[in-house]
N, C-alpha and C. Protein backbone atom coordinates (compact mmCIF):
# COMPACT_ATOMS: atom_id res chain seq x y z
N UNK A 1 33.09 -89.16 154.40
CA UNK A 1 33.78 -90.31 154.95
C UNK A 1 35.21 -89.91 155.32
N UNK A 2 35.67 -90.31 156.20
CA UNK A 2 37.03 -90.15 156.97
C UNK A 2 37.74 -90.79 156.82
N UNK A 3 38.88 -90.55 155.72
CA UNK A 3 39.20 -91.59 155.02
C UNK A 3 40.89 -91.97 156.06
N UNK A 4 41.50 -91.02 157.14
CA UNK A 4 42.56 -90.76 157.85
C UNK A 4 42.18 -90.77 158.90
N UNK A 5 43.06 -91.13 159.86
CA UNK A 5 42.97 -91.05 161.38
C UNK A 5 42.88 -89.93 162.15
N UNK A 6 41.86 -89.82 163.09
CA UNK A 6 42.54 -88.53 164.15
C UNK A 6 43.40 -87.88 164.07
N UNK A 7 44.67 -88.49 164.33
CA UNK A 7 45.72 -87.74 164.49
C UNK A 7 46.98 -87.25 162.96
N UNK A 8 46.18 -87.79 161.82
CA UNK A 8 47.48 -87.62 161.05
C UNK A 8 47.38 -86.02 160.46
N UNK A 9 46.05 -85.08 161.03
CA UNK A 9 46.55 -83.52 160.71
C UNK A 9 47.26 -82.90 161.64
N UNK A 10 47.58 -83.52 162.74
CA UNK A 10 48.32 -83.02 163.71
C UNK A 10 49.62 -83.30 163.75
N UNK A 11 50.04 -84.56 162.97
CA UNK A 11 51.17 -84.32 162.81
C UNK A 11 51.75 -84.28 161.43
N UNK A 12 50.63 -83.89 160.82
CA UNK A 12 51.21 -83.17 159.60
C UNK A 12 51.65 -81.50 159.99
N UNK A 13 50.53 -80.72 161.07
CA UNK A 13 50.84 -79.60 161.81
C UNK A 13 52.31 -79.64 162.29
N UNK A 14 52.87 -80.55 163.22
CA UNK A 14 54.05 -80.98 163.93
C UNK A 14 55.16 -80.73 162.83
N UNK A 15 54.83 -81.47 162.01
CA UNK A 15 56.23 -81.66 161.15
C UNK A 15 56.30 -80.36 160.44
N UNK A 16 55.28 -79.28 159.77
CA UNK A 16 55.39 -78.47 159.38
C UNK A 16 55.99 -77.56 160.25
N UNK A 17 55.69 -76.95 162.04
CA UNK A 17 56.09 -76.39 162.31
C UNK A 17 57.42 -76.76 162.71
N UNK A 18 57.96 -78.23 162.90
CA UNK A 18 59.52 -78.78 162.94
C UNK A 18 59.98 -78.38 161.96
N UNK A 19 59.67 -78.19 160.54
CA UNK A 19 60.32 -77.75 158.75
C UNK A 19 60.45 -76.18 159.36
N UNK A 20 59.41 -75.66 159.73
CA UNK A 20 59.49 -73.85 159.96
C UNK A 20 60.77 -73.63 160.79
N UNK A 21 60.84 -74.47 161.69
CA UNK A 21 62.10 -74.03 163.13
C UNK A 21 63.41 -74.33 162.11
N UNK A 22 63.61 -75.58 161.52
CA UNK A 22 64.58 -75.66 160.75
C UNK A 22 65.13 -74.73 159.75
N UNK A 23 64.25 -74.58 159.23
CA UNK A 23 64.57 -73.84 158.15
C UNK A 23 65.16 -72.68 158.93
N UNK A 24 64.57 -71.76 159.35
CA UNK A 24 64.94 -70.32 159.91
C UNK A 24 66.59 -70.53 160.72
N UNK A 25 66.52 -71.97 161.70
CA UNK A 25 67.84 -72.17 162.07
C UNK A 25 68.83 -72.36 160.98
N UNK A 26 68.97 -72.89 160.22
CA UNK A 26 69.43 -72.59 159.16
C UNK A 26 69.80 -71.67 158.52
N UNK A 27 68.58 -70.62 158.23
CA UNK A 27 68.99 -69.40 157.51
C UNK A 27 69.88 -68.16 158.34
N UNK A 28 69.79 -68.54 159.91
CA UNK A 28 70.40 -67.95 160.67
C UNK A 28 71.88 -68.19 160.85
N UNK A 29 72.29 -69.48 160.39
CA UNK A 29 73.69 -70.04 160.51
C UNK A 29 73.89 -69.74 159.13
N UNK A 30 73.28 -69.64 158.17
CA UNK A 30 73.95 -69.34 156.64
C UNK A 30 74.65 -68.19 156.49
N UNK A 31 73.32 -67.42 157.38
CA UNK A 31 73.80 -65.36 157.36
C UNK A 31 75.54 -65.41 158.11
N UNK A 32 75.75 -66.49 159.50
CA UNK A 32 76.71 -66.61 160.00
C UNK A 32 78.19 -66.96 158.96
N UNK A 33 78.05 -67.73 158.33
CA UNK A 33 79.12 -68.22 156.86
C UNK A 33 79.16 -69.84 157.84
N UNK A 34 78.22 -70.40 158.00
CA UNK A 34 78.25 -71.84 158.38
C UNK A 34 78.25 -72.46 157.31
N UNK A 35 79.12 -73.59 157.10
CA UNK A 35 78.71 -74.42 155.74
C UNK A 35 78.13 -75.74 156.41
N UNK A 36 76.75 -75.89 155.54
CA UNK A 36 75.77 -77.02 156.10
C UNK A 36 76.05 -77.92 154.74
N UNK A 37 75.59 -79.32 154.29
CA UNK A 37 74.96 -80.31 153.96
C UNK A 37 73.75 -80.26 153.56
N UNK A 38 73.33 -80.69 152.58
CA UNK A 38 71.78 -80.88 152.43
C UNK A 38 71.22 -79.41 151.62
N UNK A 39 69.76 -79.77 152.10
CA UNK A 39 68.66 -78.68 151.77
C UNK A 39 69.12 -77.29 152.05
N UNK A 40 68.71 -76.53 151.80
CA UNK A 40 68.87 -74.80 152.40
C UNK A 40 68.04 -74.42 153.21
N UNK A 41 68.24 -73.32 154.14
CA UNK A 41 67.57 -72.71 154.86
C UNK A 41 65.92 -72.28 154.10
N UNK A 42 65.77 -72.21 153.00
CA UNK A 42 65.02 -71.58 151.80
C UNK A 42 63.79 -72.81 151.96
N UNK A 43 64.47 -73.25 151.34
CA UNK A 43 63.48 -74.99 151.42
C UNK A 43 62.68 -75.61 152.27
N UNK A 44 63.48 -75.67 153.32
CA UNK A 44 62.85 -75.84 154.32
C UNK A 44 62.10 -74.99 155.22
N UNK A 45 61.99 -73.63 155.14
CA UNK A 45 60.62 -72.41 155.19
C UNK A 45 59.93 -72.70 154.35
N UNK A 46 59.97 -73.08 153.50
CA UNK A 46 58.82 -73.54 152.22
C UNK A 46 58.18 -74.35 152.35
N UNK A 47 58.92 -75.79 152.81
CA UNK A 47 58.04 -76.82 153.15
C UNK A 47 57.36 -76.67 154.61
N UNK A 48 58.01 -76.10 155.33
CA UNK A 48 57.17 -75.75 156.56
C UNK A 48 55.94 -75.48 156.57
N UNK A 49 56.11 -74.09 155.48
CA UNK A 49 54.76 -73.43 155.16
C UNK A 49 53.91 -74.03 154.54
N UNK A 50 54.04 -75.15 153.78
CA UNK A 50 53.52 -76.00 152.55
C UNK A 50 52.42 -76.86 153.76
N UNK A 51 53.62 -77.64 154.45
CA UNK A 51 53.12 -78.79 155.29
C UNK A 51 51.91 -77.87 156.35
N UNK A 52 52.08 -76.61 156.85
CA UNK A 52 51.10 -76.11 157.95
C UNK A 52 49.93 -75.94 157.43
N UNK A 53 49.82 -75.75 155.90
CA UNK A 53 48.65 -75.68 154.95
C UNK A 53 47.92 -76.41 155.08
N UNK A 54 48.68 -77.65 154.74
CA UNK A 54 48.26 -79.06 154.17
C UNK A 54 47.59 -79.70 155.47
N UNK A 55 48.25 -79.12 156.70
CA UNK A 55 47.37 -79.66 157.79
C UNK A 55 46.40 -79.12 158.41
N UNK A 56 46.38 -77.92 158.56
CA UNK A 56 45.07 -77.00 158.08
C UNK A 56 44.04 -77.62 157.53
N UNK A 57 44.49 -77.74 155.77
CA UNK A 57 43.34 -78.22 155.40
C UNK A 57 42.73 -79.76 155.73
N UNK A 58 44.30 -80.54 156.13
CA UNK A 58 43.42 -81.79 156.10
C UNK A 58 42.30 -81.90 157.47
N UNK A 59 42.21 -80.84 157.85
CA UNK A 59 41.33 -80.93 159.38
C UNK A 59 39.68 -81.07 158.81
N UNK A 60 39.27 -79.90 157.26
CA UNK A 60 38.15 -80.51 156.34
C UNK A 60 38.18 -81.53 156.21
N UNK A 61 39.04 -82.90 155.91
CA UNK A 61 39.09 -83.99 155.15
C UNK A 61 37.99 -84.71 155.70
């Protein structure tokens, strides 16, 4: 049974690869001596990678 819509592994895909671009922009302005706000460059490669999983798998669901 299909318990989700069409589209919500795709933009679970989306947002993961939006977390991947972030993050790396980030880690690229850190190496620079930028001082950011928030999360780290670190974190957000993580969740990128987390979220591209997660939508991966939810394509089984």
């Amino acid at each position: 049974m299909n318990v989700h819509s069409w589209w919500v592994p795709y933009a679970i895909l989306l947002f993961g690869i939006w977390d991947l671009i972030t993050g790396i922009t980030r880690l690229r302005r850190q190496k620079q001596g930028v001082k950011q706000k928030g999360l780290g460059g670190k974190v957000f490669v993580l969740l990128g990678i987390l979220f591209i999983i997660t939508g991966i798998w939810a394509f089984w669901l």
